[in-house]
C-alpha atoms as a PDB file:
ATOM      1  CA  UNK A   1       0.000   0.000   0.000  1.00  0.00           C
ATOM      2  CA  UNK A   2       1.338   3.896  -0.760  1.00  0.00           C
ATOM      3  CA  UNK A   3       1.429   6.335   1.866  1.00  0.00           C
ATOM      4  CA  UNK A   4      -1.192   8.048  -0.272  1.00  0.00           C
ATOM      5  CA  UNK A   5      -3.314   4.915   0.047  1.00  0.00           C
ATOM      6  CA  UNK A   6      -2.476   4.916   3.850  1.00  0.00           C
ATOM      7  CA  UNK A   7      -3.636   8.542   4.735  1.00  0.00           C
ATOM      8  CA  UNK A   8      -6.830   8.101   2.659  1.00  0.00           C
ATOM      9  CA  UNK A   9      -7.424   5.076   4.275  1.00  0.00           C
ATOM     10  CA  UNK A  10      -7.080   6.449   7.697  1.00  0.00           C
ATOM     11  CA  UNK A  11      -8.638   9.613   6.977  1.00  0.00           C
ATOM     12  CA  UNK A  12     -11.896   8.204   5.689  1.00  0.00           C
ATOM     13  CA  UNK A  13     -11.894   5.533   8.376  1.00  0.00           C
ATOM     14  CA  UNK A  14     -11.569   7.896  11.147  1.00  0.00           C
ATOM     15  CA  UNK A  15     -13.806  10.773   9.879  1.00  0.00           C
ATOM     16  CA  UNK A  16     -16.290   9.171   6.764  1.00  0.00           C
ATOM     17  CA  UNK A  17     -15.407  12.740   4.914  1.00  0.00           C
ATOM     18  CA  UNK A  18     -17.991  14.365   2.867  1.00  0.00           C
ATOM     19  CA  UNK A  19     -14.901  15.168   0.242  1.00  0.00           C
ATOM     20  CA  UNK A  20     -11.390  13.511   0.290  1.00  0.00           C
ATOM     21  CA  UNK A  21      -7.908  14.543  -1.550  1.00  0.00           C
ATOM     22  CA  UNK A  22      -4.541  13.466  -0.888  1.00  0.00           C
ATOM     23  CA  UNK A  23      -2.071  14.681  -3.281  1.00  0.00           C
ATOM     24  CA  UNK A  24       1.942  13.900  -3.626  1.00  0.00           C
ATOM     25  CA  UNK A  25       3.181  16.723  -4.082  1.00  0.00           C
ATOM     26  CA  UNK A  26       6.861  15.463  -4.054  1.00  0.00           C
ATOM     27  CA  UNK A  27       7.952  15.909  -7.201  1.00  0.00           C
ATOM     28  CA  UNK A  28       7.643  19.558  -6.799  1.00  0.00           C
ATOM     29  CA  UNK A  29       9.979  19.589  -3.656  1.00  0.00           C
ATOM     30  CA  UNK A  30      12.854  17.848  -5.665  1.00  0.00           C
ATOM     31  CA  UNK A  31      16.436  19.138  -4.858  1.00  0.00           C
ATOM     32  CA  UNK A  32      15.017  20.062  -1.125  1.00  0.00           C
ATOM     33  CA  UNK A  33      15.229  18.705   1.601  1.00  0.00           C
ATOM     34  CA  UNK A  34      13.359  15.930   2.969  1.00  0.00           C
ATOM     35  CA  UNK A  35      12.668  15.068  -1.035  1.00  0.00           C
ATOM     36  CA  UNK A  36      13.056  11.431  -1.483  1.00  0.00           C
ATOM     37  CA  UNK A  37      13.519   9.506  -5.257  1.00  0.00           C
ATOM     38  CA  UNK A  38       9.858   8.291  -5.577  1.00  0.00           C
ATOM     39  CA  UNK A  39       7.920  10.413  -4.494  1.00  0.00           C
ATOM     40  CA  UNK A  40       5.504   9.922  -1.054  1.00  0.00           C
ATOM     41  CA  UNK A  41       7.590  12.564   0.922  1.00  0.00           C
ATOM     42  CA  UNK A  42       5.200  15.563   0.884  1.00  0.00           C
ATOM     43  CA  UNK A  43       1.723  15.826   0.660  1.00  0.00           C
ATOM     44  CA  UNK A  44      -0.893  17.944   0.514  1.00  0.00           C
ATOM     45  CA  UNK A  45      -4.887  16.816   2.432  1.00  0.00           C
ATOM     46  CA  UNK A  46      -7.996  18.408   1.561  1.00  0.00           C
ATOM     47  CA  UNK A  47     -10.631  17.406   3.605  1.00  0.00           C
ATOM     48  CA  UNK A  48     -14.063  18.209   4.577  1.00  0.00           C
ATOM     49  CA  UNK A  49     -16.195  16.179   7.189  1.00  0.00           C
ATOM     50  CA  UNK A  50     -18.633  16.992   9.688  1.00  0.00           C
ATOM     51  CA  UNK A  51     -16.386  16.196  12.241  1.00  0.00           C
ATOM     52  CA  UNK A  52     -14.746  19.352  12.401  1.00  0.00           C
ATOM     53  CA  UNK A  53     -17.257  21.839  12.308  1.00  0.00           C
ATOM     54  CA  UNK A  54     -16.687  22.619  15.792  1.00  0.00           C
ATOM     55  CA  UNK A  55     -13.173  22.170  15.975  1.00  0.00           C
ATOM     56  CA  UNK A  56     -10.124  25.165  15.876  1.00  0.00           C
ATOM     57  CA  UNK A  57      -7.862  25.019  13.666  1.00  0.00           C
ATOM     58  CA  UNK A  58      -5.047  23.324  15.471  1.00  0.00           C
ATOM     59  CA  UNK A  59      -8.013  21.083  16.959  1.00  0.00           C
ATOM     60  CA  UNK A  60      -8.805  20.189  13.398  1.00  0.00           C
ATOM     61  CA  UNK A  61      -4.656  19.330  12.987  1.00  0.00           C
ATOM     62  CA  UNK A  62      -4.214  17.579  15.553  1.00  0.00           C
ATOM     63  CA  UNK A  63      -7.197  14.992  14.953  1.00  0.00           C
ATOM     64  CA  UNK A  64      -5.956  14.335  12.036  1.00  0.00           C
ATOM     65  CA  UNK A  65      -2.109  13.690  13.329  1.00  0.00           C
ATOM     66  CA  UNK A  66      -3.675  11.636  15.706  1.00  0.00           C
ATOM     67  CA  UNK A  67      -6.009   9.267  12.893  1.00  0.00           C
ATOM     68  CA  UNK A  68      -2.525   8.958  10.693  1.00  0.00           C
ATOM     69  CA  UNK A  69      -0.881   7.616  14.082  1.00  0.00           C
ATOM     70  CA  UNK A  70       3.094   8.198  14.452  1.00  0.00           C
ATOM     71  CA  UNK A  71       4.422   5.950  12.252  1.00  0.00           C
ATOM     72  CA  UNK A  72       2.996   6.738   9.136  1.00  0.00           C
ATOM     73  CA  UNK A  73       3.597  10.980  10.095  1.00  0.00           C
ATOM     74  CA  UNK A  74       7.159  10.001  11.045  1.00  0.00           C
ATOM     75  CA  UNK A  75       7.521   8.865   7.028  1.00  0.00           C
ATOM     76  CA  UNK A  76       6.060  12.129   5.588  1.00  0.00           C
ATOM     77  CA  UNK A  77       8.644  14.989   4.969  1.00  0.00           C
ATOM     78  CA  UNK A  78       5.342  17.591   4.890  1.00  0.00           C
ATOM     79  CA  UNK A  79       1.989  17.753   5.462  1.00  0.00           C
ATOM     80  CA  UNK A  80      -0.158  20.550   4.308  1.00  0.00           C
ATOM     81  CA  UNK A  81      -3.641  20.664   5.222  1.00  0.00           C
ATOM     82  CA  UNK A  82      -7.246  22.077   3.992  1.00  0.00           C
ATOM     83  CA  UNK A  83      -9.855  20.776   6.499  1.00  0.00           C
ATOM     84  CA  UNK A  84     -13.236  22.139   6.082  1.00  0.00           C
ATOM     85  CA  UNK A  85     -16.068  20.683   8.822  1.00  0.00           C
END
């Protein structure tokens, strides 16, 4: 399985999102650092789920840090995230 296939499995298992998009975005991060041959180093998450419509912003973040888990965060380079609730 890719680590895109991981975070969107994750994602829509922890929070059954209304709209899901993981991009790699690696290829445009080549020559810095944290860019690995391959790809699946940075990513960008859009995301919109009723789950965080009362959340903060760093609430929002942090639940979905927590639904990836540690090992699969501690493989991405970057993370950008869109959450909408």
């Amino acid at each position: 399985m890719t680590v895109t296939e991981e975070i969107t499995a994750r994602l829509t298992e922890a929070f059954a999102p209304e709209a899901l998009e993981v991009l790699d975005e690696s290829e445009r991060h080549r020559g810095h650092a944290g860019y690995r041959e391959g790809g699946e180093s940075h990513f960008r998450v859009r995301i919109a789920a009723p789950a965080f419509a009362e959340m903060s912003r760093i609430e929002r973040h942090r639940a979905i840090h927590a639904a990836l888990g540690p090992e699969l965060v501690g493989r991405i380079h970057a993370l950008a995230l869109e959450v909408r609730g």
